[in-house]
C-alpha atoms as a PDB file:
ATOM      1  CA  UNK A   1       6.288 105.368 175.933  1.00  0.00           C
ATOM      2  CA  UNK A   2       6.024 107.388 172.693  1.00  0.00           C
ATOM      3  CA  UNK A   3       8.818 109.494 172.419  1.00  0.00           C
ATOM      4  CA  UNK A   4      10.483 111.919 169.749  1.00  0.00           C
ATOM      5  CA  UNK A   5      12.042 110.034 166.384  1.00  0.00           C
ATOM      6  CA  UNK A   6      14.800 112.204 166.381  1.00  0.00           C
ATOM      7  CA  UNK A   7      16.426 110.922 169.926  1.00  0.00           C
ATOM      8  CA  UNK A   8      19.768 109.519 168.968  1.00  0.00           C
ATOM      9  CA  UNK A   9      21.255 106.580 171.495  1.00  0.00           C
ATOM     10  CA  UNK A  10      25.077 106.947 170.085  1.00  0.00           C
ATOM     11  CA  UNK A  11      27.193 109.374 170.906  1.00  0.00           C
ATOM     12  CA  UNK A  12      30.660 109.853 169.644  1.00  0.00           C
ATOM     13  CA  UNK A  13      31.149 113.916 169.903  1.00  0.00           C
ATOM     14  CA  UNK A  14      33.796 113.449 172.823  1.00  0.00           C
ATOM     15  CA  UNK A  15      35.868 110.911 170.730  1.00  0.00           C
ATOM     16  CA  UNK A  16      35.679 113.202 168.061  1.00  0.00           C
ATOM     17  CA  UNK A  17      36.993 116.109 169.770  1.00  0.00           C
ATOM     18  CA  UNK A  18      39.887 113.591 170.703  1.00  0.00           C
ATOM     19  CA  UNK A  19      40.796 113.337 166.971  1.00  0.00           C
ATOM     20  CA  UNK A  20      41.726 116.799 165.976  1.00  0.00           C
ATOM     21  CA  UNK A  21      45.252 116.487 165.110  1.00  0.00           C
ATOM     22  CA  UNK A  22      46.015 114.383 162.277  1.00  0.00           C
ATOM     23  CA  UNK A  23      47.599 114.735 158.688  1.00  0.00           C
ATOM     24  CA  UNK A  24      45.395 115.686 155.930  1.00  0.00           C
ATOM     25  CA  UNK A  25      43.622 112.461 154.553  1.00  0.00           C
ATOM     26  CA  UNK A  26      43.383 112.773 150.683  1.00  0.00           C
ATOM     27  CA  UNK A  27      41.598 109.164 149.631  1.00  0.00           C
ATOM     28  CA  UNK A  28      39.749 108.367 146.287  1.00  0.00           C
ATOM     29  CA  UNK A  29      36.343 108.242 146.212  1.00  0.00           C
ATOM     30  CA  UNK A  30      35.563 104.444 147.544  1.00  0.00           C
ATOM     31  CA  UNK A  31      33.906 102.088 144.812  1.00  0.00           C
ATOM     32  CA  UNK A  32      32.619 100.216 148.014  1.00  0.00           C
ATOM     33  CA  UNK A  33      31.512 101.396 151.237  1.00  0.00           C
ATOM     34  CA  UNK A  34      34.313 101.341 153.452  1.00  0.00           C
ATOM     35  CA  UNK A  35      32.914 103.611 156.794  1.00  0.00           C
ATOM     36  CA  UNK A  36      33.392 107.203 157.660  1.00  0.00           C
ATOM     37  CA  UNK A  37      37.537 107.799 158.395  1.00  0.00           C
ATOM     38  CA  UNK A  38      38.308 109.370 161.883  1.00  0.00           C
ATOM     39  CA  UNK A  39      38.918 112.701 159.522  1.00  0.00           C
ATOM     40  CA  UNK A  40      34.858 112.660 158.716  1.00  0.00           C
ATOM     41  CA  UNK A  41      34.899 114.004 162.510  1.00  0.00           C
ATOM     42  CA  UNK A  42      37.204 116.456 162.160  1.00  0.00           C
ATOM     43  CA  UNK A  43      35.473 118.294 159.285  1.00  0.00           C
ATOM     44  CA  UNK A  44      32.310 117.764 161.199  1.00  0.00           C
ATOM     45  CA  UNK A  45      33.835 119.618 164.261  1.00  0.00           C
ATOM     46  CA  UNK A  46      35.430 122.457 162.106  1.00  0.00           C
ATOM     47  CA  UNK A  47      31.741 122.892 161.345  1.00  0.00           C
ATOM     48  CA  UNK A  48      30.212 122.778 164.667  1.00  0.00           C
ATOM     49  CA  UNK A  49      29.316 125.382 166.251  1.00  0.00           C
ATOM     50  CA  UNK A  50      28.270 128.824 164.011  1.00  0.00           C
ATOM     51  CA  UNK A  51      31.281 128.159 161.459  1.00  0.00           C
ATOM     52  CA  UNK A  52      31.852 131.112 159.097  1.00  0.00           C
ATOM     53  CA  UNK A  53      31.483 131.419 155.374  1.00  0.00           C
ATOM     54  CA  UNK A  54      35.436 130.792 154.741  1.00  0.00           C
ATOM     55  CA  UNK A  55      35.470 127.857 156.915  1.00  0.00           C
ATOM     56  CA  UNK A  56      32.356 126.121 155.492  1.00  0.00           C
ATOM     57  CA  UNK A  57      34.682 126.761 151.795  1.00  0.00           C
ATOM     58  CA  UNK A  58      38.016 125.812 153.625  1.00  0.00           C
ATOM     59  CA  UNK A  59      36.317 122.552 153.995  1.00  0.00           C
ATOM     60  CA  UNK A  60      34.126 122.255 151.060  1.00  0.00           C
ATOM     61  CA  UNK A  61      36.107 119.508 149.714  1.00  0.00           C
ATOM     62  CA  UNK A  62      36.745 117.554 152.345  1.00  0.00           C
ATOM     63  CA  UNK A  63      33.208 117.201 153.740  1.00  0.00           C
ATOM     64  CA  UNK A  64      32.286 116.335 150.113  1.00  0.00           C
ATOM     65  CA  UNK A  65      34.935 113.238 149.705  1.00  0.00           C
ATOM     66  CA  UNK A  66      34.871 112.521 153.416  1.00  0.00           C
ATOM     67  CA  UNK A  67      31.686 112.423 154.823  1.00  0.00           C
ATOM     68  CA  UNK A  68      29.118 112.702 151.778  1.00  0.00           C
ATOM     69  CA  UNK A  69      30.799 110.439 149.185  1.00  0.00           C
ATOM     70  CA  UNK A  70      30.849 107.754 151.976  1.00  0.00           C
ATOM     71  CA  UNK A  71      26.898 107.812 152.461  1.00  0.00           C
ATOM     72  CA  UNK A  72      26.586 107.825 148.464  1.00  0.00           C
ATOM     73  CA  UNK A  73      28.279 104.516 148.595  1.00  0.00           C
ATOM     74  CA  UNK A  74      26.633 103.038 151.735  1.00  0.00           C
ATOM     75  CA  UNK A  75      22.740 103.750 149.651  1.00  0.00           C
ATOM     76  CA  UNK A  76      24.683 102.066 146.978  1.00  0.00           C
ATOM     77  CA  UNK A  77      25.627  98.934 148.846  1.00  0.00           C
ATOM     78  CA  UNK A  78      22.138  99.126 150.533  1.00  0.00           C
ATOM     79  CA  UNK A  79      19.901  98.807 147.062  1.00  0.00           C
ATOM     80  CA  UNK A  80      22.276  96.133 145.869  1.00  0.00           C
ATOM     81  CA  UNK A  81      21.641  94.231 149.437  1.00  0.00           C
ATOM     82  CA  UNK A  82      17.567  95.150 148.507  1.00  0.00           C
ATOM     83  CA  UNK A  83      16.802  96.503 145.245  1.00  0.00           C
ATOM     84  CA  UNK A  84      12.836  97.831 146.500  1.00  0.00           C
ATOM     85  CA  UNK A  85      15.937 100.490 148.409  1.00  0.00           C
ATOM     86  CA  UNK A  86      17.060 101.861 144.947  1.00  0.00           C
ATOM     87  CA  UNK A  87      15.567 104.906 144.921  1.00  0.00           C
ATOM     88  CA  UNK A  88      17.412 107.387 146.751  1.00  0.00           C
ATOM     89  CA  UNK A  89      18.858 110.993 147.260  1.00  0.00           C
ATOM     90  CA  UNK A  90      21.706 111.597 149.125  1.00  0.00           C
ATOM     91  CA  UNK A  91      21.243 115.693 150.141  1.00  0.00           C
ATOM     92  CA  UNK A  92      23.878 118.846 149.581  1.00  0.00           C
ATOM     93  CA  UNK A  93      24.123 121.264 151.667  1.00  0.00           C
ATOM     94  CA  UNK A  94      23.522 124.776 150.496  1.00  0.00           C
ATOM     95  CA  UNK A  95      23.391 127.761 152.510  1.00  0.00           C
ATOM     96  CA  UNK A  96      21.671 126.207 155.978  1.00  0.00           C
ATOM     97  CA  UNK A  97      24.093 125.694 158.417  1.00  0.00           C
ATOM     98  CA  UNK A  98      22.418 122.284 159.487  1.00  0.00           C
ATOM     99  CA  UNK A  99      22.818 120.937 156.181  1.00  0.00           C
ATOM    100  CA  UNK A 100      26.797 121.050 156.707  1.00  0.00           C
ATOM    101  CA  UNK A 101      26.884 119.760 160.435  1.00  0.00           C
ATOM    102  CA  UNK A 102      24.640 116.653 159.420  1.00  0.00           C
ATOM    103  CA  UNK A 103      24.828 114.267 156.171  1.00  0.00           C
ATOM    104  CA  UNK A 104      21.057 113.522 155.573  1.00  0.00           C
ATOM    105  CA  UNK A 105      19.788 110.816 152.942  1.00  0.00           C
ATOM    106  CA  UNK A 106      16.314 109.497 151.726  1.00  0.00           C
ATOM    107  CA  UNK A 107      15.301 106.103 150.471  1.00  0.00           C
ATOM    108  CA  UNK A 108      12.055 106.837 148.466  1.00  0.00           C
ATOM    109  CA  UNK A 109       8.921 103.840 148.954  1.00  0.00           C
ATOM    110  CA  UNK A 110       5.996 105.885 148.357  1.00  0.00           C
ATOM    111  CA  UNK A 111       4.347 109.587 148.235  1.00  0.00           C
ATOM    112  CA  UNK A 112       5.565 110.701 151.393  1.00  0.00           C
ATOM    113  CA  UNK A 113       7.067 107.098 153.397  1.00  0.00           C
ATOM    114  CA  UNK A 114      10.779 106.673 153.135  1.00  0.00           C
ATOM    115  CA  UNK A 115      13.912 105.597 155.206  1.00  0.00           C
ATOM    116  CA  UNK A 116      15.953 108.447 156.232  1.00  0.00           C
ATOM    117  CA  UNK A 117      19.266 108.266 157.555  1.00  0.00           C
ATOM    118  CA  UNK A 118      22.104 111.172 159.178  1.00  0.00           C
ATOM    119  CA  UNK A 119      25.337 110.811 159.926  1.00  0.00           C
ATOM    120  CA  UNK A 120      27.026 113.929 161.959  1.00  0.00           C
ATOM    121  CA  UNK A 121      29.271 114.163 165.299  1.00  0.00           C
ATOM    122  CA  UNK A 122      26.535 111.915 167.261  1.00  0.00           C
ATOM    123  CA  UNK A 123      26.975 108.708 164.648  1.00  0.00           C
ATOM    124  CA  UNK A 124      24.518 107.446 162.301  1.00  0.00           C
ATOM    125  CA  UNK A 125      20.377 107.411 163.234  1.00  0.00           C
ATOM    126  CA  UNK A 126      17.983 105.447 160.269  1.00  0.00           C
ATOM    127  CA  UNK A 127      14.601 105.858 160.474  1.00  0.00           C
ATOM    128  CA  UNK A 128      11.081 104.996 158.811  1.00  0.00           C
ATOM    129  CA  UNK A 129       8.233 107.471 158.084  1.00  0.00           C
ATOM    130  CA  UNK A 130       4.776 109.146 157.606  1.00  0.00           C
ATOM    131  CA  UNK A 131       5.470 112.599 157.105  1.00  0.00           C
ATOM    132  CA  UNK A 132       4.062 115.829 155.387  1.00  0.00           C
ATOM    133  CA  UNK A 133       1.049 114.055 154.068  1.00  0.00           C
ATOM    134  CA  UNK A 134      -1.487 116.272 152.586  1.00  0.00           C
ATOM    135  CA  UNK A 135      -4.875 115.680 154.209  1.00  0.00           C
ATOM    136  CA  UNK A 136      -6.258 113.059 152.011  1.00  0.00           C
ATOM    137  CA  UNK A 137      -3.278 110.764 153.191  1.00  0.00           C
ATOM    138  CA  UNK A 138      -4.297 111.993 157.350  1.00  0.00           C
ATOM    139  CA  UNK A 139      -7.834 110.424 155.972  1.00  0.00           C
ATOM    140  CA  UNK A 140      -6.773 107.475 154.740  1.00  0.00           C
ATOM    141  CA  UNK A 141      -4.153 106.765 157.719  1.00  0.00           C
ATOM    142  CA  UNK A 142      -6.555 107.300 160.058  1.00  0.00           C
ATOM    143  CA  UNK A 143      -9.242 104.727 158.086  1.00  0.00           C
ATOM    144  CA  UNK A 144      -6.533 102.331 157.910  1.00  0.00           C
ATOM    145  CA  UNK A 145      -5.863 103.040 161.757  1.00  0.00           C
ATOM    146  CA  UNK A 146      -9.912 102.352 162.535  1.00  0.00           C
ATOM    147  CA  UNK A 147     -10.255  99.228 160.788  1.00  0.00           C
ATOM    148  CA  UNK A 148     -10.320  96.128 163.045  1.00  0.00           C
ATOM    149  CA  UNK A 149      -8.248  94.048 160.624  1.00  0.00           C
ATOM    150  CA  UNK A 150      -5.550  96.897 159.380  1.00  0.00           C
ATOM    151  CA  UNK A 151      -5.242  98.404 162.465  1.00  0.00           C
ATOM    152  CA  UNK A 152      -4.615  95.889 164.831  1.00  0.00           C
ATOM    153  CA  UNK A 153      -1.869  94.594 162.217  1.00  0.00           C
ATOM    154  CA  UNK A 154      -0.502  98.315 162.693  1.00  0.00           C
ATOM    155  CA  UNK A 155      -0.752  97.745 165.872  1.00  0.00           C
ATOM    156  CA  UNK A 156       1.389  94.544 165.941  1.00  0.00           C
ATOM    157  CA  UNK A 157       4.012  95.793 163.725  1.00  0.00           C
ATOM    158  CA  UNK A 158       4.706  98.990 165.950  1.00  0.00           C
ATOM    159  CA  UNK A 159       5.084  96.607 169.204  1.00  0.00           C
ATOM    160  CA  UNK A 160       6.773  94.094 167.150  1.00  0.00           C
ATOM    161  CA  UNK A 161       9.788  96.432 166.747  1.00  0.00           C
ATOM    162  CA  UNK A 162      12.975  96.057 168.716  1.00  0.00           C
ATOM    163  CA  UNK A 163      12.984  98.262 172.159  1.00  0.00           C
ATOM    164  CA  UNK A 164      16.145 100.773 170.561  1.00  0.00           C
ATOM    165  CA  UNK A 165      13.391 102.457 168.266  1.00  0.00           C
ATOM    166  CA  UNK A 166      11.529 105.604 169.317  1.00  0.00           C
ATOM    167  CA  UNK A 167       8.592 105.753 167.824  1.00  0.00           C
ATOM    168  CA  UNK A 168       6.775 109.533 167.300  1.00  0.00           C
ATOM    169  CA  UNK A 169       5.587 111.603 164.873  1.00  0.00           C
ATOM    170  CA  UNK A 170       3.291 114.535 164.691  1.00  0.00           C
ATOM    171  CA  UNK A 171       0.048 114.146 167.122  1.00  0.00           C
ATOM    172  CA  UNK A 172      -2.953 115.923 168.286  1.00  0.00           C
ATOM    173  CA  UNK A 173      -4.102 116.519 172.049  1.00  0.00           C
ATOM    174  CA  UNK A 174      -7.453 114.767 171.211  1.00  0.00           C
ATOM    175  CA  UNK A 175      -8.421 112.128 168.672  1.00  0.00           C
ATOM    176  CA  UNK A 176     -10.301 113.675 165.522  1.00  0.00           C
ATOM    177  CA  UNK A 177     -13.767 113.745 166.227  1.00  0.00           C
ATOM    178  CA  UNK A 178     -15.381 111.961 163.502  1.00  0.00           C
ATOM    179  CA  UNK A 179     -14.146 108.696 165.577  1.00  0.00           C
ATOM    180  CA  UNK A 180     -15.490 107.466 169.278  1.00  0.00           C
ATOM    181  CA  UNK A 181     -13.245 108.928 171.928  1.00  0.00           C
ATOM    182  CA  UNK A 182     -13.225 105.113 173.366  1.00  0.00           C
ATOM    183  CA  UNK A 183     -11.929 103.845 170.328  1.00  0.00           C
ATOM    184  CA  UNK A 184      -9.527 100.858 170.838  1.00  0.00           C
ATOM    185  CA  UNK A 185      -6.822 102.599 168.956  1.00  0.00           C
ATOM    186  CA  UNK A 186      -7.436 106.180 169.587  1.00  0.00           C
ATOM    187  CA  UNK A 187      -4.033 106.991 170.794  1.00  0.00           C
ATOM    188  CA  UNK A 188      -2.936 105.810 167.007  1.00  0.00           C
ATOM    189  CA  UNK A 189      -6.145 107.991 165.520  1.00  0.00           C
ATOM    190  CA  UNK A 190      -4.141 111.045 166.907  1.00  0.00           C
ATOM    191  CA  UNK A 191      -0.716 110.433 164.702  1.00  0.00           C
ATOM    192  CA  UNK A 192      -0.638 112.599 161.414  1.00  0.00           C
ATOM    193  CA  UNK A 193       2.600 111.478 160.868  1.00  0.00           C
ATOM    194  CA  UNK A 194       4.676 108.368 161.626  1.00  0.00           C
ATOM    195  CA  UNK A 195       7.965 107.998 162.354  1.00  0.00           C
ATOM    196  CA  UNK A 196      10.507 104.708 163.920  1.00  0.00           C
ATOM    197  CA  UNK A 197      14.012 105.553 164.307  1.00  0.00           C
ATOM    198  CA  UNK A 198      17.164 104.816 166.379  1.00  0.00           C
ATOM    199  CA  UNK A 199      20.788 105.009 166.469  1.00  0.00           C
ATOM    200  CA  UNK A 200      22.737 102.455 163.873  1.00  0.00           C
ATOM    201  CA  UNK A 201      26.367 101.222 164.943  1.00  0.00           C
ATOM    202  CA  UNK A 202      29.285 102.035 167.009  1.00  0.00           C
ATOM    203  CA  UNK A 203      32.215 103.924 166.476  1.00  0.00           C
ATOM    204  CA  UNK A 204      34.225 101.041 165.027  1.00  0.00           C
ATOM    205  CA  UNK A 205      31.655 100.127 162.964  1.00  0.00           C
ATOM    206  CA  UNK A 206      30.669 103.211 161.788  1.00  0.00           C
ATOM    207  CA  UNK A 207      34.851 103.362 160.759  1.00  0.00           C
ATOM    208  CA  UNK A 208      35.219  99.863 158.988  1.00  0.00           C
ATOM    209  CA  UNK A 209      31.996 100.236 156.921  1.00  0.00           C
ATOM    210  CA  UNK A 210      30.784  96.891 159.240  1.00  0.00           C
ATOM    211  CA  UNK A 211      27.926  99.774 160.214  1.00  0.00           C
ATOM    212  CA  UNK A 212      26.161  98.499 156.401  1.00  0.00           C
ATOM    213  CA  UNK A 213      25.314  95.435 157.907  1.00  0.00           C
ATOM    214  CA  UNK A 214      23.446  96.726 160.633  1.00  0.00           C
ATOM    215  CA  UNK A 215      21.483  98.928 158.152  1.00  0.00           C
ATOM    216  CA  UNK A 216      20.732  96.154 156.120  1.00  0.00           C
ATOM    217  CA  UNK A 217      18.892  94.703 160.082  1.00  0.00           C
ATOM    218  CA  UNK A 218      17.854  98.264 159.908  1.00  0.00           C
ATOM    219  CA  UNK A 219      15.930  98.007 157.006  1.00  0.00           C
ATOM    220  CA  UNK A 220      14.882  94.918 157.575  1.00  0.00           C
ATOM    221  CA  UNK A 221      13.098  95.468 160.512  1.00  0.00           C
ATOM    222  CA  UNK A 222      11.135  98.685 159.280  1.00  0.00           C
ATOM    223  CA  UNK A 223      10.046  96.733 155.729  1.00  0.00           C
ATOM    224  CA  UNK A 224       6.754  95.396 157.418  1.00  0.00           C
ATOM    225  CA  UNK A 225       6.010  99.313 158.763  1.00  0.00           C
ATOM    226  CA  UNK A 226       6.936 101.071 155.816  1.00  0.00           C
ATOM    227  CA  UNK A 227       5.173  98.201 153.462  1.00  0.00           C
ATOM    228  CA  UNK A 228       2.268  99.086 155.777  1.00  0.00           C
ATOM    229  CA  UNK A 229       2.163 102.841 155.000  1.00  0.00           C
ATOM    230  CA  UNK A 230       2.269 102.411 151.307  1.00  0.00           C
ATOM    231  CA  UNK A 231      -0.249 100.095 151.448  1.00  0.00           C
ATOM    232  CA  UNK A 232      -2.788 101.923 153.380  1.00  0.00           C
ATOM    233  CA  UNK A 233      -1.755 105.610 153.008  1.00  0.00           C
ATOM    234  CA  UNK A 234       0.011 105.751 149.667  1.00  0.00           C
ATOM    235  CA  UNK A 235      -0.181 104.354 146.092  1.00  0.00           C
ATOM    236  CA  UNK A 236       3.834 103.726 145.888  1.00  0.00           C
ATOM    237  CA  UNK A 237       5.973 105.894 143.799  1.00  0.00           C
END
């Protein structure tokens, strides 16, 4: 059943809430990933909610040392693991309230297909995708899709994954009509965007910095999707 990418299957907001008395933690910047401390949480729960312009400074620092600098060093880790994962951004977080409350980062393959990950109070989610093509990519996705040879391997991939993924994206009530409504692989001809994600580690994990091994899996298991949509959709970056 297709569902939404976004779904996260971790949840660690009640253990967080648990954690909201403890000593300031003042730690240098990691030169290896070592996890998210238990005082990543509590910055993310001062947060929650609709904080106010002198909390969101209060914490500033914090949520940059504490829950940023660690996902700097996990893409870090990651590339060196699998250099064609060197590419990446990890975001700031302006004005937008969202941007505080979750730690978002992008590993670049191609125009428009990249790995994204979040961590926030509900743990870490990875994911692969399609998105905010411009028409000519829609075109050429959904060529790709029709073709008896490309699109059955798409096909394959997207049941090959493991059962944790969600797989979504952005699709139309009806199949674009230049194709035959019976087409083998209609349901696919609908998608105008792509997307496979699912919830990465457990608390403990996510704590020790054991969570980069499973993102390594991770990645591992979306190459032959991803290497897929820059083939077919996308000249690579």
């Amino acid at each position: 059943m297709v569902t939404g990418p976004d779904r996260v299957f971790v949840t660690f907001r009640a253990s967080a809430i648990s954690r909201c008395h403890r000593e300031p933690y003042n730690p240098p910047m990691p030169r290896h990933f070592t996890g998210w401390p238990e005082q990543a949480y509590e910055v993310l729960l001062r947060l929650d909610g609709v904080p106010s312009p002198d909390t969101r400074e209060a914490v500033r620092a914090d949520r940059e040392r504490l829950v940023r600098e660690p996902m700097v060093a996990l893409l870090n880790e990651l590339a060196d693991a699998n250099p064609r994962l060197g590419d990446w951004s990890v975001w700031r977080y302006g004005r937008n309230l969202w941007w505080w409350q979750h730690q978002c980062a992008v590993v670049r393959l191609a125009r428009n297909v990249e790995m994204g990950l979040r961590f926030d109070l509900d743990g870490l989610h990875v994911k692969g995708a399609w998105h905010y093509p411009d028409p000519a990519q829609v075109r050429s996705f959904r060529a790709a899709v029709a073709d008896e040879a490309s699109g059955g391997e798409l096909v394959r991939i997207i049941e090959g994954l493991p059962e944790r993924y969600d797989v979504g994206g952005d699709v139309m009530k009806r199949g674009p009509r230049e194709y035959p409504e019976k087409h083998p692989r209609v349901g696919l001809l609908r998608y105008r965007s792509l997307i496979a994600g699912c919830g990465v580690g457990s608390e403990e994990s996510l704590r020790s910095g054991e969570v980069l091994k499973e993102v390594v899996v991770v990645a591992e298991e979306l190459a032959d999707l991803l290497s897929w949509l820059a083939r077919y959709v996308t000249e690579p970056v």
